[in-house]
Protein backbone atom coordinates (compact mmCIF):
# COMPACT_ATOMS: atom_id res chain seq x y z
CA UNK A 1 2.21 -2.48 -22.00
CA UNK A 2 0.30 -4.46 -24.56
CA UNK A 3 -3.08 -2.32 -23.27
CA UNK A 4 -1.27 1.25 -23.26
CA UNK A 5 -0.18 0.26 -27.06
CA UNK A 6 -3.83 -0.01 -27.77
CA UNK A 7 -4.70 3.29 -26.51
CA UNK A 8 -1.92 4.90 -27.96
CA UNK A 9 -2.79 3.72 -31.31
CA UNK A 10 -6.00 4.91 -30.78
CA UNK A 11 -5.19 8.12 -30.02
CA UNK A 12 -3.31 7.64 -33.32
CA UNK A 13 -6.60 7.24 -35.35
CA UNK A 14 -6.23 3.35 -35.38
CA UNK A 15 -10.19 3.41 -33.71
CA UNK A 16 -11.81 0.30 -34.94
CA UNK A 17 -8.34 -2.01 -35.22
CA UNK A 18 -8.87 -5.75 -34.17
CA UNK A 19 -5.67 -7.29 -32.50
CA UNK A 20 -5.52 -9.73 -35.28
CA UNK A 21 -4.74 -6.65 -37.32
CA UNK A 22 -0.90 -5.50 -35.98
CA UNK A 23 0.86 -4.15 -39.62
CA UNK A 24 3.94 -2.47 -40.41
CA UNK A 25 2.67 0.73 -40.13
CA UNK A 26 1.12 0.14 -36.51
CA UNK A 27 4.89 -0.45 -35.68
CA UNK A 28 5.91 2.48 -37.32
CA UNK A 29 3.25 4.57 -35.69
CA UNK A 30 4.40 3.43 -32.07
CA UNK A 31 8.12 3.62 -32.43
CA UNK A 32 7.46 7.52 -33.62
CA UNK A 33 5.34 8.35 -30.53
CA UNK A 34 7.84 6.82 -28.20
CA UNK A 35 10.78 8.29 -29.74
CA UNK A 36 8.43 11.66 -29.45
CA UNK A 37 8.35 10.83 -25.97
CA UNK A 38 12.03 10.50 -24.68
CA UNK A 39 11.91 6.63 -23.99
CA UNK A 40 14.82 5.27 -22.64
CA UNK A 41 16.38 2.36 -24.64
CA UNK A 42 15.57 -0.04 -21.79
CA UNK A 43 12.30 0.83 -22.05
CA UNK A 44 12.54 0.65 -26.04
CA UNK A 45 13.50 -2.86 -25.80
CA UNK A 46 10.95 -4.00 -23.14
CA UNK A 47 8.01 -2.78 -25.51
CA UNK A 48 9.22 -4.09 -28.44
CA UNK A 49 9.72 -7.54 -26.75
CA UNK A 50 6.00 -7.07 -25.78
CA UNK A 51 5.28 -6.13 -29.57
CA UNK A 52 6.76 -9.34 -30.55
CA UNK A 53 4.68 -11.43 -28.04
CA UNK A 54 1.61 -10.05 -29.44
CA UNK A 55 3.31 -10.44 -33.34
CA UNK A 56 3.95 -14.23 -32.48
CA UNK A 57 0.55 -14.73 -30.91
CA UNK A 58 -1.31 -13.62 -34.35
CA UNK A 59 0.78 -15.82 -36.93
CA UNK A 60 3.15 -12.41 -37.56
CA UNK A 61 6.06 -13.06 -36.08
CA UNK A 62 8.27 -11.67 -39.04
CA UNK A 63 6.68 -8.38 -38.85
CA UNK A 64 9.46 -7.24 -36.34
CA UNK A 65 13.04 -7.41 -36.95
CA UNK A 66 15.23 -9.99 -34.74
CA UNK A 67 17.69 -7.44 -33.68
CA UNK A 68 16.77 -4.07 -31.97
CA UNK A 69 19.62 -2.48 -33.64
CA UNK A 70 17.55 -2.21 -36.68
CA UNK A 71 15.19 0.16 -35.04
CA UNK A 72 18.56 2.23 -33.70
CA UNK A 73 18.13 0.75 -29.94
CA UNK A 74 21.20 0.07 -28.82
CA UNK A 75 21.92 -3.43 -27.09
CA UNK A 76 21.13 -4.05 -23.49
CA UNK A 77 24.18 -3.65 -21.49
CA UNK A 78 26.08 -7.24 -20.28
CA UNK A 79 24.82 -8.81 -16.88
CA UNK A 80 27.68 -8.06 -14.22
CA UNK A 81 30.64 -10.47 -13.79
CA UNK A 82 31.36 -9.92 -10.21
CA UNK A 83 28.39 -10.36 -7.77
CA UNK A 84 26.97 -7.70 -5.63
CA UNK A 85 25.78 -9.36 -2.63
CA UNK A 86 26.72 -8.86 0.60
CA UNK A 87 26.35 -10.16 4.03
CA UNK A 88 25.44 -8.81 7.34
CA UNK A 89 26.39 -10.97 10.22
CA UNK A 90 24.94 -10.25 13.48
CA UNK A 91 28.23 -9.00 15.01
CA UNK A 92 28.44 -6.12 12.62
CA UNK A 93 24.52 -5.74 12.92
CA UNK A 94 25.31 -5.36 16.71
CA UNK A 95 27.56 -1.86 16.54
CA UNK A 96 24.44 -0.49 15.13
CA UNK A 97 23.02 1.36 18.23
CA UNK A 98 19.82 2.89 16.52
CA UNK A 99 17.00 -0.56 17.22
CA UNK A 100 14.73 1.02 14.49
CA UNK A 101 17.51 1.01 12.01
CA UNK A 102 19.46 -2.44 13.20
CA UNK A 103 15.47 -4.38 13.05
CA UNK A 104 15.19 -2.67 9.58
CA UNK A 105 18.72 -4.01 8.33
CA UNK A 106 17.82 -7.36 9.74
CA UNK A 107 14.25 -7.27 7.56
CA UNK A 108 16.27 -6.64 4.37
CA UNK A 109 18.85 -9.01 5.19
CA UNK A 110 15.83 -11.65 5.89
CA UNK A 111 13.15 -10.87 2.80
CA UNK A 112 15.50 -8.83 0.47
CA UNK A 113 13.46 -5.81 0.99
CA UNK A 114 14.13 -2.02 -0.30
CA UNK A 115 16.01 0.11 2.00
CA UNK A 116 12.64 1.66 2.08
CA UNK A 117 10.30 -0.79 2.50
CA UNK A 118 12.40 -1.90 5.61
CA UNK A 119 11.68 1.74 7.30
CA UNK A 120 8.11 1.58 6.08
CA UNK A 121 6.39 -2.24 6.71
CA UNK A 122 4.20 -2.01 9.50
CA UNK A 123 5.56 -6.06 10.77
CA UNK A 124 1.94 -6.81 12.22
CA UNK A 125 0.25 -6.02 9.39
CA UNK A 126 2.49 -7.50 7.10
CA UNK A 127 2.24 -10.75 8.90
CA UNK A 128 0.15 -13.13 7.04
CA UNK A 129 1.82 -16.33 8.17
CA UNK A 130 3.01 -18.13 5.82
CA UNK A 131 4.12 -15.23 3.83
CA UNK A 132 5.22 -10.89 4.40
CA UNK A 133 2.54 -9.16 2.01
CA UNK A 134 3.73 -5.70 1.13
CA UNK A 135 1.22 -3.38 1.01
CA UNK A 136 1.23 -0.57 -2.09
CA UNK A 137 2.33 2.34 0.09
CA UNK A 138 5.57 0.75 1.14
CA UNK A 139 7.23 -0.12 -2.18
CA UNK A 140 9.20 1.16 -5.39
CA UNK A 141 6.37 2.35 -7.63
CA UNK A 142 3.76 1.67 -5.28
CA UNK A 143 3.28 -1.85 -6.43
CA UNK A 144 2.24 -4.73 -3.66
CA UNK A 145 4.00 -8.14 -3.30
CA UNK A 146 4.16 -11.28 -1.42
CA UNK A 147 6.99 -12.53 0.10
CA UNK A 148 7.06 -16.21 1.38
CA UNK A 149 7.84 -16.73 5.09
CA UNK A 150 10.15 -20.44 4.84
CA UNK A 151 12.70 -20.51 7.16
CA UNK A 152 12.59 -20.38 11.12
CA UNK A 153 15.05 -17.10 10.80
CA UNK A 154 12.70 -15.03 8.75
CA UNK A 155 9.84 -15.79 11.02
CA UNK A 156 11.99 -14.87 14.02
CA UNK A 157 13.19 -11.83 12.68
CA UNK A 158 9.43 -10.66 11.57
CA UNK A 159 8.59 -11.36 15.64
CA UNK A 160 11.50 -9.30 16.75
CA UNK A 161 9.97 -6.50 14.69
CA UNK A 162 6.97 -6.40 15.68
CA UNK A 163 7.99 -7.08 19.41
CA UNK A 164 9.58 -3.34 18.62
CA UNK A 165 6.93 -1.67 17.40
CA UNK A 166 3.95 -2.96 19.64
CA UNK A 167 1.06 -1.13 18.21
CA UNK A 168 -0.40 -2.97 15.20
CA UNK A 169 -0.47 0.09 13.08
CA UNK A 170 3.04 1.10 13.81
CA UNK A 171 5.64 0.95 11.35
CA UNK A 172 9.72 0.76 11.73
CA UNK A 173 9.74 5.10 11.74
CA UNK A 174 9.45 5.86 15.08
CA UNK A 175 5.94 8.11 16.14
CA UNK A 176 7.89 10.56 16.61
CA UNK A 177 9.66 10.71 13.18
CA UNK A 178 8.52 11.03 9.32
CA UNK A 179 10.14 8.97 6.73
CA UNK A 180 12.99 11.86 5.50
CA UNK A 181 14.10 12.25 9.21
CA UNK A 182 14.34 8.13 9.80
CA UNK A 183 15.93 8.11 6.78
CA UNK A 184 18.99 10.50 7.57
CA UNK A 185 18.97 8.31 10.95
CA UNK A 186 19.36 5.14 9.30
CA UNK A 187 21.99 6.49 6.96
CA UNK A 188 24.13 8.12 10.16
CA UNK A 189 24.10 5.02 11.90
CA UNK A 190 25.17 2.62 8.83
CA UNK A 191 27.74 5.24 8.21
CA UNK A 192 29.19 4.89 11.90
CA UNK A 193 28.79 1.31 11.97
CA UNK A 194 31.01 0.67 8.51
CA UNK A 195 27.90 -0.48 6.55
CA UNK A 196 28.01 0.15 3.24
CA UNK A 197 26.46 -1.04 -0.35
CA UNK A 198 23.83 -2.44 1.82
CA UNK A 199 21.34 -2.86 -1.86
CA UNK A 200 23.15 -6.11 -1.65
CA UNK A 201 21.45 -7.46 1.19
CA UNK A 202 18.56 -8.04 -1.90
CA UNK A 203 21.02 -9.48 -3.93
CA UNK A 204 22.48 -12.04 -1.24
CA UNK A 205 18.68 -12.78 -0.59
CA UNK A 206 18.29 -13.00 -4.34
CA UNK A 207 21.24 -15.76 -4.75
CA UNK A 208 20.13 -17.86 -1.92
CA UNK A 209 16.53 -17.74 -3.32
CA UNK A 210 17.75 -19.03 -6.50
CA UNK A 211 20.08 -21.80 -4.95
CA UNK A 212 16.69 -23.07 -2.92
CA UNK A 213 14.53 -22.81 -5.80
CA UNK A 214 16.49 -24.00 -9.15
CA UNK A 215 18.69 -26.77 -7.27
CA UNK A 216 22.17 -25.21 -8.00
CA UNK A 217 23.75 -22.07 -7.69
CA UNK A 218 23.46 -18.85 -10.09
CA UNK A 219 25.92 -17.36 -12.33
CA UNK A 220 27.09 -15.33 -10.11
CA UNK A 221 27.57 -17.65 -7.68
CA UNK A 222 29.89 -20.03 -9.17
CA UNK A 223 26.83 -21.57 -10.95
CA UNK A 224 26.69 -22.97 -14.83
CA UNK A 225 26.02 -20.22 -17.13
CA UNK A 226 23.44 -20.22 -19.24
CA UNK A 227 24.97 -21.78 -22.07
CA UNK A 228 26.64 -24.50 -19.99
CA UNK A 229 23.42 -25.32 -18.80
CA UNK A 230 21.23 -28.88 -19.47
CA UNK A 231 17.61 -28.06 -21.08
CA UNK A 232 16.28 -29.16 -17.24
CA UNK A 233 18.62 -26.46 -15.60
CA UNK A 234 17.39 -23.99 -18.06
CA UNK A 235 14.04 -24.67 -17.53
CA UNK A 236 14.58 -24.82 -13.16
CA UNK A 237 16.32 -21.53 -14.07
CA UNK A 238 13.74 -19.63 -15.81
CA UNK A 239 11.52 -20.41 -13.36
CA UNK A 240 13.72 -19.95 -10.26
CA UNK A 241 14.18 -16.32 -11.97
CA UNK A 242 10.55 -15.35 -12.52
CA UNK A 243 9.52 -16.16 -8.77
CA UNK A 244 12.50 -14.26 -7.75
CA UNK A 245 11.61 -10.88 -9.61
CA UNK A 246 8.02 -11.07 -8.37
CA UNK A 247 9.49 -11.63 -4.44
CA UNK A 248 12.06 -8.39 -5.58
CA UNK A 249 9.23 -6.37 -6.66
CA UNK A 250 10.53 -6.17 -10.23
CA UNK A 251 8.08 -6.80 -13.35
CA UNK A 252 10.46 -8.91 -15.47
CA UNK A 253 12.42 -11.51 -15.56
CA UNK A 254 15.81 -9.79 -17.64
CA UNK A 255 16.35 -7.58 -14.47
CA UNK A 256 17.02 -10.95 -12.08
CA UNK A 257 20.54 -10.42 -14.68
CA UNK A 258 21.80 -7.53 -12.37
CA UNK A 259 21.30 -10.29 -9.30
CA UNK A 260 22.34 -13.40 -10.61
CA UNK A 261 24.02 -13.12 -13.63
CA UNK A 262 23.80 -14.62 -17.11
């Protein structure tokens, strides 16, 4: 963000500005452009958190206002109250008949993959061990990730899929399918089988993740909230939160909100 700032200011006229340099007016100049260009609020607030990183890192941290509101954003919405994640056991993963479609529900159940990224991963070239790697192709905004392989369920699960798909280059869409026409498959077959809401496979992975990595449960989960937190269980959760977004495929850390709660 910080980089696409610079450019923009540039094509502002700002063509010799040091980053030491960040005024009033540089503000001014960037909140016009983006307004020009139909940002969303969310994305509003996102670059003006940036702004302030870069603000605070030069001694200028009272060159933004504290509250977005000033700028007419309005506030981010509240985290949810009632958690989102669901659960697949295997005896509803049975009465799914299609095995393309009941390996790629067991993937997302497993690594908290993209309904997607389940029909797309290739399983033997996504194998790197001790970890899933994504490759660019596969995911939301074409962005690769690693996933970490820990438990002995994800790594039989990964085997199971790529005991179905044999060929090294094959991925979870049949040969003789494209991705629109798996698609519509896997959506019949959920449909038949009572599946439903099935985005909260990633946030049932998301929740567990947390619980392994902070030490207690989330929010969401019957956890502390963030106020009723110790300074350690802030810290654990910050962190917990920032692995967890990288392993969702998301850039920041707000968004684990929508998974875990506040």
């Amino acid at each position: 963000m910080l980089l696409q700032m610079g450019e923009q200011l540039v094509e502002a006229g700002y063509k010799k500005m040091h980053a030491n340099e960040l005024k009033g007016r540089h503000l001014h100049t960037l909140l016009q452009r983006w307004r020009a260009d139909g940002l969303s609020p969310g994305t509003l607030r996102n670059r003006l958190s940036a702004l302030r990183w870069w603000a605070e890192k030069i001694g200028n941290s009272g060159l933004l206002a504290h509250n977005n509101a000033h700028y007419g954003i309005p506030k981010r919405q509240s985290a949810p109250r009632a958690t989102k994640a669901k659960a697949l056991p295997d005896a509803k993963l049975a009465h799914v008949r299609n095995a393309h479609v009941r390996m790629s529900l067991a993937l997302q159940r497993a690594f908290g993959l993209r309904r997607e990224e389940s029909l797309k991963i290739k399983p033997h070239q996504a194998d790197k061990g001790d970890r899933l790697v994504l490759q660019a192709s596969w995911t939301k905004g074409g962005r690769p990730r690693e996933i970490p392989i820990r438990t002995l369920e994800q790594r039989e699960v990964l085997d199971r899929a790529k005991d179905l798909v044999k060929l090294k280059s094959a991925s979870l869409i049949p040969a003789h399918k494209n991705y629109a026409q798996q698609l519509r498959t896997y959506e019949h077959c959920t449909r038949m089988a009572g599946l439903d809401h099935l985005h909260g496979l990633r946030h049932a992975y998301a929740q567990e993740r947390f619980l392994e990595l902070a030490g207690f449960p989330c929010p969401l989960a019957g956890g502390p909230h963030r106020e009723e937190m110790t300074p350690e269980q802030r810290e654990s959760d910050y962190e917990a939160r920032l692995i967890i977004s990288a392993e969702l495929g998301h850039s920041r850390e707000a968004i684990t909100a929508a998974y875990l709660g506040r």
